[in-house]
C-alpha atoms as a PDB file:
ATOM      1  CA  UNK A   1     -16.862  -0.298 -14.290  1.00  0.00           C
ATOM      2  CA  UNK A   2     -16.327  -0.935 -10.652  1.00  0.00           C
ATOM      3  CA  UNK A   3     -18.944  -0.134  -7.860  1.00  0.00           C
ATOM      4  CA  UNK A   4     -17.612   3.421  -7.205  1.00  0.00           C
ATOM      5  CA  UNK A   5     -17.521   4.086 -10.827  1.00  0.00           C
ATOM      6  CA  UNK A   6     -13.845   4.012 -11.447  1.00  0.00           C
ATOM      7  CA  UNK A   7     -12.890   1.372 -13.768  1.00  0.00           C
ATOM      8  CA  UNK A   8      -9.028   2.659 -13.020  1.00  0.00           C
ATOM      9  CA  UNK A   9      -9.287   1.875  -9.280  1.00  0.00           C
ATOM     10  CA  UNK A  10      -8.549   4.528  -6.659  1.00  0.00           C
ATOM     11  CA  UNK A  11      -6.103   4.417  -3.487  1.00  0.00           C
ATOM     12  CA  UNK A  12      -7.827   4.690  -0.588  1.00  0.00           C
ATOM     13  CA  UNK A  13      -5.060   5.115   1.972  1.00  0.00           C
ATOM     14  CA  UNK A  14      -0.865   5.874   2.270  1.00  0.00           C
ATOM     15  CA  UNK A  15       0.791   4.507   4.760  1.00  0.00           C
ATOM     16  CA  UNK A  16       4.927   5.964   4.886  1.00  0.00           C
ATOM     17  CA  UNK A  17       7.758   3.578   5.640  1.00  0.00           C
ATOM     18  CA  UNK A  18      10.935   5.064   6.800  1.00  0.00           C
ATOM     19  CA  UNK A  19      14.229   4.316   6.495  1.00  0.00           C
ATOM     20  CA  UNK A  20      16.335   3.082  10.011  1.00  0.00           C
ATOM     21  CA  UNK A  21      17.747   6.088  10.230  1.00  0.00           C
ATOM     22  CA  UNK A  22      14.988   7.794  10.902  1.00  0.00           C
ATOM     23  CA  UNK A  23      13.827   8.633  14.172  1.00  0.00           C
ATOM     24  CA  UNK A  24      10.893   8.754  16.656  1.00  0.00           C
ATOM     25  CA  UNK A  25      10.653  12.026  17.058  1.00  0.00           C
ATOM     26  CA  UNK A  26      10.387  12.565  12.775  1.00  0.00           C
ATOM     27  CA  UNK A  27       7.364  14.414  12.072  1.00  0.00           C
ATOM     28  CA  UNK A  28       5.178  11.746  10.418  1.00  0.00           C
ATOM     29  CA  UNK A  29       1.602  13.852   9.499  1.00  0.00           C
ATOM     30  CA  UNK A  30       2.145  14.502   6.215  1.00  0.00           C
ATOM     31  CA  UNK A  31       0.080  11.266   4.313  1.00  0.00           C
ATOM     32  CA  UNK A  32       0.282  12.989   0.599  1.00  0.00           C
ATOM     33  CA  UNK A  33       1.911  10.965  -2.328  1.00  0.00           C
ATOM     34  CA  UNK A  34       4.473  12.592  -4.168  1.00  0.00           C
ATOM     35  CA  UNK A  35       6.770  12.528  -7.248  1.00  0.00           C
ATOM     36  CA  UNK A  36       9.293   9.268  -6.628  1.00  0.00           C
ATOM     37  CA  UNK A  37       7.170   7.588  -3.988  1.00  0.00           C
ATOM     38  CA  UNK A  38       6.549   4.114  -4.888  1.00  0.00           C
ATOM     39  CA  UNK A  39       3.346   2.193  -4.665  1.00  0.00           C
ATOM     40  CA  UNK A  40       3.269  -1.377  -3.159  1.00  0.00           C
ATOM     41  CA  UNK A  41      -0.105  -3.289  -3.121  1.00  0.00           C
ATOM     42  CA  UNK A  42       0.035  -5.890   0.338  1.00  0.00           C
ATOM     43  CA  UNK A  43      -2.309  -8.624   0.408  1.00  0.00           C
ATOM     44  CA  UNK A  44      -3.282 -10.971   2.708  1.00  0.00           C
ATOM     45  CA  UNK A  45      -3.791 -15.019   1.301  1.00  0.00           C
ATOM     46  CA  UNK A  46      -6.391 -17.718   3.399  1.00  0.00           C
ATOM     47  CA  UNK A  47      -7.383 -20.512   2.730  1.00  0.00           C
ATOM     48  CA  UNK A  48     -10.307 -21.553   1.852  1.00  0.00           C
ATOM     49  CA  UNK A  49     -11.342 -22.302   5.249  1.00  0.00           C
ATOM     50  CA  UNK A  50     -10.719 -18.765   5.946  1.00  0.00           C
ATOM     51  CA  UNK A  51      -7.315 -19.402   7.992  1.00  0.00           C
ATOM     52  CA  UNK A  52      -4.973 -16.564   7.238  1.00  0.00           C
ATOM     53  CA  UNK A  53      -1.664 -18.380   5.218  1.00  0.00           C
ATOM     54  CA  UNK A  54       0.386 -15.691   3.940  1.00  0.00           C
ATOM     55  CA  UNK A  55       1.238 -11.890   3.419  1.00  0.00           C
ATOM     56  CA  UNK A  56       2.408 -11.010   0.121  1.00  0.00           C
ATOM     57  CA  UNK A  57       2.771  -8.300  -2.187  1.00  0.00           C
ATOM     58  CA  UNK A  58       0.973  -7.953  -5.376  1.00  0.00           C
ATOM     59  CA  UNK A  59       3.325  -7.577  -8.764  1.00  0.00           C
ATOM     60  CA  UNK A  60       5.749  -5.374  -9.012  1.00  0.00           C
ATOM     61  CA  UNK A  61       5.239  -1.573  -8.035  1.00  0.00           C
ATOM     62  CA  UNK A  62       3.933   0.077 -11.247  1.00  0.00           C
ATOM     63  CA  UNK A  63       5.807   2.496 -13.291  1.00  0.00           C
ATOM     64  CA  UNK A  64       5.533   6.090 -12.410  1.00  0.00           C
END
């Protein structure tokens, strides 16, 4: 069991990515998942001296 007692892990933010067509004035406030949103995991690879090498993303999304 992890440190904050959920051996399932947790999400602990949403960030939205919209399409092209979208534009600036879209009303972006609304952070909630919902049915067909997909989850990516980014990650960030260093070295082991610590210099950043590499952004990647982790495995496929899962299955809903």
């Amino acid at each position: 069991m992890g440190k904050r007692g959920n051996p399932y892990g947790y999400v602990t933010g949403v960030q939205s990515v919209y399409s092209e067509r979208e534009t600036e004035t879209t009303a972006k406030s609304d952070s909630a998942l919902r049915e067909g949103d997909t989850l990516e995991f980014p990650c960030d690879g260093y070295g082991y001296g610590g210099t950043y090498q590499d952004s990647f993303l982790l495995g496929p999304p899962p299955l809903p």
